[in-house]
PDB file of N, CA and C in Angstrom:
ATOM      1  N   UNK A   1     -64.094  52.955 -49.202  1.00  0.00           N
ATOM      2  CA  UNK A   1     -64.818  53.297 -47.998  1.00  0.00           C
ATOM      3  C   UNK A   1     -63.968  53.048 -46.747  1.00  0.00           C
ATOM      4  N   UNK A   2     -62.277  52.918 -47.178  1.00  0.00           N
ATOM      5  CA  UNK A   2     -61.637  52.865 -46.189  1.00  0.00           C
ATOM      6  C   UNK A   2     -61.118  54.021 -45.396  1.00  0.00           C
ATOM      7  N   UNK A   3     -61.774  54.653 -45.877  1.00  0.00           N
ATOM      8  CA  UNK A   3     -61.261  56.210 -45.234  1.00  0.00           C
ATOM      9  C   UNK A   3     -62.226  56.967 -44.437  1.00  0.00           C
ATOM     10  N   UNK A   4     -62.910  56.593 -43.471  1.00  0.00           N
ATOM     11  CA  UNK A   4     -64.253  56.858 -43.096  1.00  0.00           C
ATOM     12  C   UNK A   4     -63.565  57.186 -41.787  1.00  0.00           C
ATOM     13  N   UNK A   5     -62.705  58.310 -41.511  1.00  0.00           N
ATOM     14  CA  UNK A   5     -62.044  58.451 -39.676  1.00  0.00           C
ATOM     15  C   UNK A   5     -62.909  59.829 -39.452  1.00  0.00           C
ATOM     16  N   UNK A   6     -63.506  60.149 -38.306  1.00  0.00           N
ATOM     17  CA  UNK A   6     -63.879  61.195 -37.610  1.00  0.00           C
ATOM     18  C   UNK A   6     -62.203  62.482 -37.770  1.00  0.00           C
ATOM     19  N   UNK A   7     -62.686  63.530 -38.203  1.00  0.00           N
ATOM     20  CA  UNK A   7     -61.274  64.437 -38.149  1.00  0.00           C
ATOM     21  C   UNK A   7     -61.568  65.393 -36.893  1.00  0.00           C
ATOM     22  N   UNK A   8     -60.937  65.925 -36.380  1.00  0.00           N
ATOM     23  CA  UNK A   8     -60.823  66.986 -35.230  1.00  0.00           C
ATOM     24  C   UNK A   8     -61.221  68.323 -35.658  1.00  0.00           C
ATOM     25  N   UNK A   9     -61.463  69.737 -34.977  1.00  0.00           N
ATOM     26  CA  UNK A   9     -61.529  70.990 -35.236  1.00  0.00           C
ATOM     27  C   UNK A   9     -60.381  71.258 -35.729  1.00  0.00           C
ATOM     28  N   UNK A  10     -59.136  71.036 -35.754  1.00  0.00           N
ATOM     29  CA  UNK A  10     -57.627  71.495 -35.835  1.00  0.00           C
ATOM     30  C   UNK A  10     -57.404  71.048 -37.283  1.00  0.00           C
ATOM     31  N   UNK A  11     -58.043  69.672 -37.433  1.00  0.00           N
ATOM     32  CA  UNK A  11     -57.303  69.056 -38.850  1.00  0.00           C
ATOM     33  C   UNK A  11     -58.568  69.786 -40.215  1.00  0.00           C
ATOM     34  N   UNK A  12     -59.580  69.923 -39.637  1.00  0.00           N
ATOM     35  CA  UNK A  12     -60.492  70.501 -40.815  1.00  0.00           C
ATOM     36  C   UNK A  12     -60.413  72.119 -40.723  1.00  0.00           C
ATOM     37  N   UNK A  13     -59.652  72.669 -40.232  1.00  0.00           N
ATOM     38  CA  UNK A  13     -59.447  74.283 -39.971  1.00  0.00           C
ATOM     39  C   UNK A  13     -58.204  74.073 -41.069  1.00  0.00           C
ATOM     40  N   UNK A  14     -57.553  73.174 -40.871  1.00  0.00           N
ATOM     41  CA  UNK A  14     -55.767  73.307 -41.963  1.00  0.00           C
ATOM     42  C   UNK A  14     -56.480  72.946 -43.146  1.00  0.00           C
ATOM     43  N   UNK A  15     -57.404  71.758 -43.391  1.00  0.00           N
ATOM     44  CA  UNK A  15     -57.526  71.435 -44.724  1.00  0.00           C
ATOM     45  C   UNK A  15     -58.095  72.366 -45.489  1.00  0.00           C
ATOM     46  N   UNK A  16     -59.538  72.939 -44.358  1.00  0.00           N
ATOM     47  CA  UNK A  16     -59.975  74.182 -45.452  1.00  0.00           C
ATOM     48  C   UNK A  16     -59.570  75.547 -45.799  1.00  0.00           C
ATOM     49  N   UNK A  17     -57.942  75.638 -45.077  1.00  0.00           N
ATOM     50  CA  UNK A  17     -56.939  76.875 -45.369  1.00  0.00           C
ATOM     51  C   UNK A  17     -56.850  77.555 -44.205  1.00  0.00           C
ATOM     52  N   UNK A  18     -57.215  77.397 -42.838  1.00  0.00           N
ATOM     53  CA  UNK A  18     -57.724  78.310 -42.161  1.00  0.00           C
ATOM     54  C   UNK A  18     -58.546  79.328 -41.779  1.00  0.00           C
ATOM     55  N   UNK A  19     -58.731  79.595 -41.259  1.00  0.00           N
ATOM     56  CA  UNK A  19     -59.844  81.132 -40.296  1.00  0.00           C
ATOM     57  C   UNK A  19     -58.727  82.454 -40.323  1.00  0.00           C
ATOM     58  N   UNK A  20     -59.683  83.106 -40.949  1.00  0.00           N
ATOM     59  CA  UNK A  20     -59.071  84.568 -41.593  1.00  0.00           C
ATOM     60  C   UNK A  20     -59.158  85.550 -40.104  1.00  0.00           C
ATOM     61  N   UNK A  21     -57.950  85.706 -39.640  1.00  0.00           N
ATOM     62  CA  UNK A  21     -58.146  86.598 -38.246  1.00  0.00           C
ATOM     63  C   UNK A  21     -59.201  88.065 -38.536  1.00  0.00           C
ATOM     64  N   UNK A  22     -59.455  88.449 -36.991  1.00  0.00           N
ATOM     65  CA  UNK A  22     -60.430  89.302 -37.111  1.00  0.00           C
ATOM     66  C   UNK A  22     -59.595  90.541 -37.823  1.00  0.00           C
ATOM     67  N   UNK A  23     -60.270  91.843 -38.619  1.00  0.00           N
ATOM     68  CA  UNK A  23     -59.920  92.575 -39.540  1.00  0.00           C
ATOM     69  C   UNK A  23     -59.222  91.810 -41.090  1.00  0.00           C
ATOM     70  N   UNK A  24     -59.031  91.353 -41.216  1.00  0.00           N
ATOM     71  CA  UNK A  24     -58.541  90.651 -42.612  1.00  0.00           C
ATOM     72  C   UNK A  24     -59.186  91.448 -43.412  1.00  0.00           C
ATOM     73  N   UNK A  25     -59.427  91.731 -44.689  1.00  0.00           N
ATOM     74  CA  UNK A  25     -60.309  92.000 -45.690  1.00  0.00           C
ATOM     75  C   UNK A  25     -59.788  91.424 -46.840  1.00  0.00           C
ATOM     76  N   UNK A  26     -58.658  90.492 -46.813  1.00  0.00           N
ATOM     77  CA  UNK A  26     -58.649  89.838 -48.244  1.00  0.00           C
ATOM     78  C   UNK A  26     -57.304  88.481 -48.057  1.00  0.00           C
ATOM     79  N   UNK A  27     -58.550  87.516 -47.392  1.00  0.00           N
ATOM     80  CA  UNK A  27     -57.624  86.218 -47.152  1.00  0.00           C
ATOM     81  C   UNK A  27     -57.192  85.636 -48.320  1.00  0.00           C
ATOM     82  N   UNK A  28     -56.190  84.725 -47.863  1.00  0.00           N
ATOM     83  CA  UNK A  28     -55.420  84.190 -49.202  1.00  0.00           C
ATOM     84  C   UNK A  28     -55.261  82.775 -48.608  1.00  0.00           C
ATOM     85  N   UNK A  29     -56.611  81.698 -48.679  1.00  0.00           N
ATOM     86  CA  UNK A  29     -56.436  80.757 -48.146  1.00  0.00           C
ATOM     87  C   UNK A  29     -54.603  79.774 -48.344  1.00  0.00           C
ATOM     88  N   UNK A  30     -54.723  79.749 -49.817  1.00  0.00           N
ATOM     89  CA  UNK A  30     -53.404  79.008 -50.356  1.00  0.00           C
ATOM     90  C   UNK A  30     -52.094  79.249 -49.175  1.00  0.00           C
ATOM     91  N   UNK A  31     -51.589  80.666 -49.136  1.00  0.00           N
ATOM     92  CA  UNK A  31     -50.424  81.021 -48.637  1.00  0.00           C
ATOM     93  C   UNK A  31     -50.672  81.207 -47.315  1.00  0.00           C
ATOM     94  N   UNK A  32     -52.222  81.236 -46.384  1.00  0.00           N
ATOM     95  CA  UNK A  32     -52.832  81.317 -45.130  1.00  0.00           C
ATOM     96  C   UNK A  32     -52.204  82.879 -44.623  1.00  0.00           C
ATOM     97  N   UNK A  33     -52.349  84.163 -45.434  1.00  0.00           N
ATOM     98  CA  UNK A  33     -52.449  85.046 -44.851  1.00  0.00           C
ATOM     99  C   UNK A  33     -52.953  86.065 -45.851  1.00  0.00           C
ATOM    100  N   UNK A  34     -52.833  87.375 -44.741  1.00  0.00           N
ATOM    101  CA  UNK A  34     -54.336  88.694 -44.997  1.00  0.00           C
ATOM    102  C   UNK A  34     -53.116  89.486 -46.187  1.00  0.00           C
ATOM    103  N   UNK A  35     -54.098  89.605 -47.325  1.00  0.00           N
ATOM    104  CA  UNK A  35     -53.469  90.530 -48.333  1.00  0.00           C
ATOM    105  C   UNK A  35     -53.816  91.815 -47.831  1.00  0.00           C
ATOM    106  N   UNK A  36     -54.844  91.816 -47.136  1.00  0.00           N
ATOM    107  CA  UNK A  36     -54.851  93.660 -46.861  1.00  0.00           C
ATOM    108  C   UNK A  36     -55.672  93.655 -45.525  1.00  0.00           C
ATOM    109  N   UNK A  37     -55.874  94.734 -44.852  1.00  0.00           N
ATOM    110  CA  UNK A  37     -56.481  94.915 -43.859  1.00  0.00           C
ATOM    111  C   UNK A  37     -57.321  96.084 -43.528  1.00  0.00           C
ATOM    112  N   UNK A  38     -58.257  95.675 -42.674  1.00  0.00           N
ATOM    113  CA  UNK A  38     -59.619  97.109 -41.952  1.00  0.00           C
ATOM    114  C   UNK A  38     -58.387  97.927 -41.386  1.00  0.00           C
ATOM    115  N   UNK A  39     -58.837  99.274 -41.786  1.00  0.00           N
ATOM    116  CA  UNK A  39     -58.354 100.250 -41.168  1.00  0.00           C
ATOM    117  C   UNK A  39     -57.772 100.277 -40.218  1.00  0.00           C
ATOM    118  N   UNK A  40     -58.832  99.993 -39.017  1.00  0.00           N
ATOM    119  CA  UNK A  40     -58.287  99.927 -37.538  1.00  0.00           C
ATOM    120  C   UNK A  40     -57.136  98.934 -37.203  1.00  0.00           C
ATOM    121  N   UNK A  41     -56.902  97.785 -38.148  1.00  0.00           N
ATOM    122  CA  UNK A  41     -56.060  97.157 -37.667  1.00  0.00           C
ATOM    123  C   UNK A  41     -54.810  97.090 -39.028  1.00  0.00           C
ATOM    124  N   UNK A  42     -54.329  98.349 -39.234  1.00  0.00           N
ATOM    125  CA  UNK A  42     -53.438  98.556 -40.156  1.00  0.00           C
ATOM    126  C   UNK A  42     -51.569  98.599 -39.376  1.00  0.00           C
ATOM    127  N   UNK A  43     -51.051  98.217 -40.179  1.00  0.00           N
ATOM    128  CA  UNK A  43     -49.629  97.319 -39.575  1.00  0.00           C
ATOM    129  C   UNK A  43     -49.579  96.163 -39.094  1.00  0.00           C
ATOM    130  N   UNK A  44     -50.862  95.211 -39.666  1.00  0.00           N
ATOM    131  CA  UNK A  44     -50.957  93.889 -39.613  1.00  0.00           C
ATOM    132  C   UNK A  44     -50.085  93.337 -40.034  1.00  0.00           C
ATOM    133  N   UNK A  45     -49.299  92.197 -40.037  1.00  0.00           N
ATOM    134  CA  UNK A  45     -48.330  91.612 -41.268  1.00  0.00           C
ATOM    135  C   UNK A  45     -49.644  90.896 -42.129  1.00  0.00           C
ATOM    136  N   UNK A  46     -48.793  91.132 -43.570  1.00  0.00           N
ATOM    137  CA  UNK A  46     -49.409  91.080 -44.846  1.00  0.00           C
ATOM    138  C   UNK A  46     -48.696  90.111 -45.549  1.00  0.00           C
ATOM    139  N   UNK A  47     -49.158  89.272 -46.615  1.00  0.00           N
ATOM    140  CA  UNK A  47     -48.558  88.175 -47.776  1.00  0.00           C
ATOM    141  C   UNK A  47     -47.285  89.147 -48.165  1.00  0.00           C
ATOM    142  N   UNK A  48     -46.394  88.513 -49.136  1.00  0.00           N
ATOM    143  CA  UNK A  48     -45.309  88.744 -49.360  1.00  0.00           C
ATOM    144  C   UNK A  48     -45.617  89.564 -50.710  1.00  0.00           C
ATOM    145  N   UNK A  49     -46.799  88.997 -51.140  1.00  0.00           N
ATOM    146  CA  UNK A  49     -46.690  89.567 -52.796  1.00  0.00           C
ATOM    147  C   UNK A  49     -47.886  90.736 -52.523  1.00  0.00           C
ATOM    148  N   UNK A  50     -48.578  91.268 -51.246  1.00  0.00           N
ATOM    149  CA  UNK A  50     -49.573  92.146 -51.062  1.00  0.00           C
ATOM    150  C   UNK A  50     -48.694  93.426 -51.301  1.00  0.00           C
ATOM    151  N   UNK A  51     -49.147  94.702 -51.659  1.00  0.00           N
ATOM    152  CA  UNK A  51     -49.208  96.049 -51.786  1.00  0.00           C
ATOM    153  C   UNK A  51     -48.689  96.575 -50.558  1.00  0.00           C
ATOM    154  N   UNK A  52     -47.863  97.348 -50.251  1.00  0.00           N
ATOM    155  CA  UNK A  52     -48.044  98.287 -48.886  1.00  0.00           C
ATOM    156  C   UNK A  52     -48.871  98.765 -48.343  1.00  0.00           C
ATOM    157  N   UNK A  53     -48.882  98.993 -46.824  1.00  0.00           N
ATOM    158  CA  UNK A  53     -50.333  99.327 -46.115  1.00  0.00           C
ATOM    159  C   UNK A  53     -50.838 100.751 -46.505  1.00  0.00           C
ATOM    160  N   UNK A  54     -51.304 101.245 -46.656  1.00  0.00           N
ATOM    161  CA  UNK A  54     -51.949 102.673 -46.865  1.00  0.00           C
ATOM    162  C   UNK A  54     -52.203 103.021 -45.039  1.00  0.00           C
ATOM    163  N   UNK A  55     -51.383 103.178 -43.844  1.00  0.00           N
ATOM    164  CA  UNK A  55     -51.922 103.666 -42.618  1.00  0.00           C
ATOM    165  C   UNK A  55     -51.324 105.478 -42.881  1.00  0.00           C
TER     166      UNK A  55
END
């Protein structure tokens, strides 16, 4: 019960992988980025091991 510290917005945003930016359609908490993306926002940068964009 020695671990009982209040954490910040910043430190519980990293632990739970981050917030998937707006358009994402297929976060990848582990590696913290968008395997693919909404239409409108196509030429997003994408994970390393994602597919090419279809724009």
């Amino acid at each position: 019960m020695k671990n009982l510290r209040k954490l910040n917005k910043g430190e519980l945003k990293m632990i739970n992988g981050g917030r998937p930016p707006l358009g994402c359609n297929s976060w990848d908490p582990i590696t913290m980025c968008c395997r693919s993306w909404a239409p409108d926002y196509c030429g997003e940068a994408t994970c390393k091991n994602s597919p090419a964009p279809l724009c």
